[in-house]
C-alpha atoms as a PDB file:
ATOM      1  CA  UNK A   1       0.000   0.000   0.000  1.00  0.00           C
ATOM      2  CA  UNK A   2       1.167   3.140  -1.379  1.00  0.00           C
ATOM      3  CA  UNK A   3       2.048   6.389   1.854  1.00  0.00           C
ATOM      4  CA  UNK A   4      -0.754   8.880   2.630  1.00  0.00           C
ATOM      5  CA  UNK A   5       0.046  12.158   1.543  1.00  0.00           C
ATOM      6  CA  UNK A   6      -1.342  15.415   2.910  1.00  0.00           C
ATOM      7  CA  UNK A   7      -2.370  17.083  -0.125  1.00  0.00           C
ATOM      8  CA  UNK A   8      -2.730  20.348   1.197  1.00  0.00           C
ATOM      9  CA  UNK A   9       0.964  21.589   0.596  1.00  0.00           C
ATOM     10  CA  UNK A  10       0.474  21.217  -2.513  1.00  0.00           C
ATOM     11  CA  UNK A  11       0.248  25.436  -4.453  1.00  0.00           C
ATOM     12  CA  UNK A  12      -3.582  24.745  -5.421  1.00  0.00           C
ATOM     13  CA  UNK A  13      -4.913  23.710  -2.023  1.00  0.00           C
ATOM     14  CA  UNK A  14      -2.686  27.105  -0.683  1.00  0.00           C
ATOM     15  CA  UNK A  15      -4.301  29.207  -3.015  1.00  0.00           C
ATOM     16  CA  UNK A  16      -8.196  27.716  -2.202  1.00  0.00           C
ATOM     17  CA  UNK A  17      -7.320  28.042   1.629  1.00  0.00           C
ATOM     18  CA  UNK A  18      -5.515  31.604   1.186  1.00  0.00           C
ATOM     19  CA  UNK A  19      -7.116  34.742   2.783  1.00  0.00           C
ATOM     20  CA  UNK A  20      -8.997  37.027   0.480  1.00  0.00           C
ATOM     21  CA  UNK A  21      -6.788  39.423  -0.969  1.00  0.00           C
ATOM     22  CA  UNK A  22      -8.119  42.994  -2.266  1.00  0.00           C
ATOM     23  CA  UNK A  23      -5.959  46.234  -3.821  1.00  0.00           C
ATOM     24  CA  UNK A  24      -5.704  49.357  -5.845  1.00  0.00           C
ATOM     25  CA  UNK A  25      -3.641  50.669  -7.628  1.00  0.00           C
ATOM     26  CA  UNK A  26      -4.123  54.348  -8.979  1.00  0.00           C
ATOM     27  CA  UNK A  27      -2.225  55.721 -11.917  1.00  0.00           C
ATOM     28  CA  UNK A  28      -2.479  59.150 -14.098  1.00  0.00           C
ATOM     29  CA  UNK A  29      -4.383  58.832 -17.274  1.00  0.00           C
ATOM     30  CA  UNK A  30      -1.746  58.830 -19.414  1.00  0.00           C
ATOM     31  CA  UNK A  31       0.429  56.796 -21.988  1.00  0.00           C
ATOM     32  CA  UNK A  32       1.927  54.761 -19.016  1.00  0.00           C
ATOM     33  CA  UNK A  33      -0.486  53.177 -17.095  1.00  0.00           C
ATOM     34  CA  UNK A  34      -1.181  50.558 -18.789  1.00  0.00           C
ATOM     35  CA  UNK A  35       2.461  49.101 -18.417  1.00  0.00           C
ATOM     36  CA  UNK A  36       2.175  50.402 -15.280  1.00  0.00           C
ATOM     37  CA  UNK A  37      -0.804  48.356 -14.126  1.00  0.00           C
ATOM     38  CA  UNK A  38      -0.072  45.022 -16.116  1.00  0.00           C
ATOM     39  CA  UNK A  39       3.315  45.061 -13.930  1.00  0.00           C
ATOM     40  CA  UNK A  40       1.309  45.633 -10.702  1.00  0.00           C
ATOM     41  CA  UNK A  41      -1.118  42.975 -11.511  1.00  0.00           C
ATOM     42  CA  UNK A  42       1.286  39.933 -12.520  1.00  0.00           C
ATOM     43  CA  UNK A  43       3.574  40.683  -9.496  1.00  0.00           C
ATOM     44  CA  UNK A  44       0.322  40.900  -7.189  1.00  0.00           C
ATOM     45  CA  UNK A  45      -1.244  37.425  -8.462  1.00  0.00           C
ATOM     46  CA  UNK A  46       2.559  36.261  -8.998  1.00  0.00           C
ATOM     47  CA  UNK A  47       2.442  36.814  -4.623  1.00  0.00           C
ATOM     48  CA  UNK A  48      -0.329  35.053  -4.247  1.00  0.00           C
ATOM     49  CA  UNK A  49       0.539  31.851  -6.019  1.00  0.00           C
ATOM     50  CA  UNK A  50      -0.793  32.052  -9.611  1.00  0.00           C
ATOM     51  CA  UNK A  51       1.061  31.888 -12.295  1.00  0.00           C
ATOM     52  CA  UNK A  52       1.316  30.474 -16.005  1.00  0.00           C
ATOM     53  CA  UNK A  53      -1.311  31.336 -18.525  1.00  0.00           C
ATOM     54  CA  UNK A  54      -3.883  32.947 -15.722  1.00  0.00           C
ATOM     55  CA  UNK A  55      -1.145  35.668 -14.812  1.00  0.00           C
ATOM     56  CA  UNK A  56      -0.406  36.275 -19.096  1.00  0.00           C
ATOM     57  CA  UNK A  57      -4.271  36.218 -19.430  1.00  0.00           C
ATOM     58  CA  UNK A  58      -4.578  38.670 -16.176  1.00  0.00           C
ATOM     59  CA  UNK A  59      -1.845  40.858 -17.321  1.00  0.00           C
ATOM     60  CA  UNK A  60      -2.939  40.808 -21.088  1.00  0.00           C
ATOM     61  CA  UNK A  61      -6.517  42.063 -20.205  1.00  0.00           C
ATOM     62  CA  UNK A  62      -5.672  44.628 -17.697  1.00  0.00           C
ATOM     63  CA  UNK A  63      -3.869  46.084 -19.776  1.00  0.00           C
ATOM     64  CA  UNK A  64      -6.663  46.316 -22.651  1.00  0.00           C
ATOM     65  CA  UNK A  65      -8.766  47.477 -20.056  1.00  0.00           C
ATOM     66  CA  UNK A  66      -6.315  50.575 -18.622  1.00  0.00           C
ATOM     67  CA  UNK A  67      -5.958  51.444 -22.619  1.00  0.00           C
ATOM     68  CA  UNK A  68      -9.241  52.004 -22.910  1.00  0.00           C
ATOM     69  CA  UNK A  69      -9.506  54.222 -19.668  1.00  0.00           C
ATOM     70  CA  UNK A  70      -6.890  56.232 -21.040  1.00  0.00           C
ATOM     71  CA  UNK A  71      -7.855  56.486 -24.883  1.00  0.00           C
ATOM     72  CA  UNK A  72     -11.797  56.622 -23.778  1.00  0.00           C
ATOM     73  CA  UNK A  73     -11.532  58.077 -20.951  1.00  0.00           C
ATOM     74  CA  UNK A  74     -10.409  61.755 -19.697  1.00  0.00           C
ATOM     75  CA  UNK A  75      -7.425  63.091 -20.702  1.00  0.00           C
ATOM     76  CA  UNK A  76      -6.258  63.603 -17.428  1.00  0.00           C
ATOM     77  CA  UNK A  77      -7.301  62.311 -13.908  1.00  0.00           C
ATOM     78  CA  UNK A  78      -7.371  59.017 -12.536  1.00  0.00           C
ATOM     79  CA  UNK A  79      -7.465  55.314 -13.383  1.00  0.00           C
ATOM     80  CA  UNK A  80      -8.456  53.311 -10.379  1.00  0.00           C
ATOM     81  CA  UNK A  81      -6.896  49.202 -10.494  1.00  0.00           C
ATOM     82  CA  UNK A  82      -8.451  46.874  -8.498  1.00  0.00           C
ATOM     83  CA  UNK A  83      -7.304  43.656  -7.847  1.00  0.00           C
ATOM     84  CA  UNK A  84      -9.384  40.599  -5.677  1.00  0.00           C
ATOM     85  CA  UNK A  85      -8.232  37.322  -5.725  1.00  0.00           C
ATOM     86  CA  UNK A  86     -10.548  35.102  -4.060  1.00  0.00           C
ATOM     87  CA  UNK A  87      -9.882  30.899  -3.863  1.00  0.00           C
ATOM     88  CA  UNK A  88      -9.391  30.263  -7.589  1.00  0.00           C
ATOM     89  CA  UNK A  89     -11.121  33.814  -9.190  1.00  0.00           C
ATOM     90  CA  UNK A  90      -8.895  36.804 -10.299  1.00  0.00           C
ATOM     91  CA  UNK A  91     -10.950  39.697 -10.648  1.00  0.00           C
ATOM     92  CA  UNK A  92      -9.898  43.137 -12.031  1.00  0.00           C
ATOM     93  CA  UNK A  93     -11.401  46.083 -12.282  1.00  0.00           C
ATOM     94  CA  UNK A  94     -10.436  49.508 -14.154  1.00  0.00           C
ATOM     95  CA  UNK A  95     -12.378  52.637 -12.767  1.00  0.00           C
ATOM     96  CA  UNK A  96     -12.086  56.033 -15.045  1.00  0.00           C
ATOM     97  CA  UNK A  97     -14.205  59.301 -14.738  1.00  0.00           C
ATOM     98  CA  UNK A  98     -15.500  59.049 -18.365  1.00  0.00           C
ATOM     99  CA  UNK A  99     -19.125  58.322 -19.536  1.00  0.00           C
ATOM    100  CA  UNK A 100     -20.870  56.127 -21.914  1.00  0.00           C
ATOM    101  CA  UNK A 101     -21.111  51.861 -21.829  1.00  0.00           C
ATOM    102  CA  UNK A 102     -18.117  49.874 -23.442  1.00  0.00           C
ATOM    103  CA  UNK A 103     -19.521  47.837 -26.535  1.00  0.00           C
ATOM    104  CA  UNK A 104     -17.635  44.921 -27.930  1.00  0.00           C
ATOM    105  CA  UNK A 105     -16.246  46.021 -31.193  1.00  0.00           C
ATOM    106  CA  UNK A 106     -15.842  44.302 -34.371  1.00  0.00           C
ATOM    107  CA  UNK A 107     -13.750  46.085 -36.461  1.00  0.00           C
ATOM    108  CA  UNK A 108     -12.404  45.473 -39.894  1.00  0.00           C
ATOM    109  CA  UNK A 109      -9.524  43.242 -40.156  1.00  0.00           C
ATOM    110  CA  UNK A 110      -7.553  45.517 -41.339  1.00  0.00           C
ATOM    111  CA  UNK A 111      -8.299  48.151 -38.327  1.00  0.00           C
ATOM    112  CA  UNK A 112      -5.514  49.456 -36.305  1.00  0.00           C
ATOM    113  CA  UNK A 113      -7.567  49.422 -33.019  1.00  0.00           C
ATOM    114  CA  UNK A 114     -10.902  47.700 -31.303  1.00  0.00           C
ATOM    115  CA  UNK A 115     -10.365  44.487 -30.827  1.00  0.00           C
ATOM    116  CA  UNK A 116      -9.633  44.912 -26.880  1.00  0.00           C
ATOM    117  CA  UNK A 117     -13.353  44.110 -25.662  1.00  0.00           C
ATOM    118  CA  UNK A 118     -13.898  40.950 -27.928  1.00  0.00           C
ATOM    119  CA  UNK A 119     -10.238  39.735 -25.874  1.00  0.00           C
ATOM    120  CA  UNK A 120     -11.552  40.444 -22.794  1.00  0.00           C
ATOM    121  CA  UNK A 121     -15.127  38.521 -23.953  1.00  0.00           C
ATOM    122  CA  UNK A 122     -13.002  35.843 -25.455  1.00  0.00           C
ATOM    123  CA  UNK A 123     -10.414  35.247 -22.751  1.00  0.00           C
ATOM    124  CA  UNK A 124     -12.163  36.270 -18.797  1.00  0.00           C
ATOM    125  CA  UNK A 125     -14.554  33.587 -16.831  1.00  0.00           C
ATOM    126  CA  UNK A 126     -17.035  36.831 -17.220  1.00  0.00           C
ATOM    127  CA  UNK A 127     -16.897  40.486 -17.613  1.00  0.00           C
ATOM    128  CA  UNK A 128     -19.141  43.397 -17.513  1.00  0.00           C
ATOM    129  CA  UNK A 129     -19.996  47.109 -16.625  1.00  0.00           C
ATOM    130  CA  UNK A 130     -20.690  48.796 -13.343  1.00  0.00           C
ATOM    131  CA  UNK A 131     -21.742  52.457 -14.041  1.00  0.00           C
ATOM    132  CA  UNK A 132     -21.107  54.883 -11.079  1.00  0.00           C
ATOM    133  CA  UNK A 133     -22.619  58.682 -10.913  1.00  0.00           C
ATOM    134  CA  UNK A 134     -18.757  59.923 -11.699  1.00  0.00           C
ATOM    135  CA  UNK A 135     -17.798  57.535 -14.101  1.00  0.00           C
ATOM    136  CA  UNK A 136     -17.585  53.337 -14.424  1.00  0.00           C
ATOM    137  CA  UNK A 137     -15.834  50.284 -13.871  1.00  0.00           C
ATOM    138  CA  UNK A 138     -14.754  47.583 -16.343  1.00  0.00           C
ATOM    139  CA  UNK A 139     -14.132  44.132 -14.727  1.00  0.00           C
ATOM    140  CA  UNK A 140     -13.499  40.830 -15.959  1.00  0.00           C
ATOM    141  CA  UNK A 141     -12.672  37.482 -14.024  1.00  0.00           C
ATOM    142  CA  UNK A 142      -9.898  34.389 -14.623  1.00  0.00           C
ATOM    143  CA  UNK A 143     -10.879  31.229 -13.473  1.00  0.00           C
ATOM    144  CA  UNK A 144      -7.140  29.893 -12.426  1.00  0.00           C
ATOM    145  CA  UNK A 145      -8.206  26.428 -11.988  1.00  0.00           C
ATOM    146  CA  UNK A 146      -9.261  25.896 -15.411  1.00  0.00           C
END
């Protein structure tokens, strides 16, 4: 008969039993902040445990969803990042001042720009729109056990 193992030391059954964790990150509106954010983000999921394709999907659609803040968005102010991981769901969140309802766009294929909605449809768990009376919030979710 094969030894029993306690399974939970293995990185999965950390990550399940971890504490919620919950941050911001604010940058300027401006050409930046979307490196600036998609380095935040990997090295704040990289901390709590996750890794692989979930932190290059993470980091990929924060970063769509910062450029959009910025293009969209005022030209100056604030871009609000939050970041929740909780058990096995990453969840971002990108908070600007500007108006109006994000749309997924399906541009020409020949377009330089407007494919960063339809990757954030095509990649996140879910995603969606939570309009505020000084602005909104873009958020999408990772499964990491998938």
């Amino acid at each position: 008969m094969g030894d029993v193992r306690d399974l939970r030391s293995a990185k999965s059954a950390r990550r399940r039993d971890a504490h919620v964790i919950d941050d911001e990150l604010v940058v300027d509106a401006e050409r930046s902040a979307p490196r600036a954010a998609r380095h935040w983000v990997m090295q704040t999921i990289a901390g709590a445990g996750i890794g692989g394709a979930s932190n290059q999907v993470v980091e990929l659609l924060t970063g769509e969803l910062v450029s959009n803040a910025v293009v969209h968005g005022p030209h100056s102010g604030a871009v609000r990042v939050q970041v929740r991981i909780d058990g096995e769901v990453v969840r971002v969140g990108v908070r600007d001042t500007g108006g109006g309802t994000p749309t997924v766009g399906h541009p020409e294929p020949t377009a330089p720009s407007g494919r960063g909605l339809a990757l954030v449809e095509a990649l996140s768990s879910a995603w969606g729109t939570q309009v505020h009376p000084d602005g909104k919030t873009v958020w999408f979710e990772v499964r990491t056990d998938e």
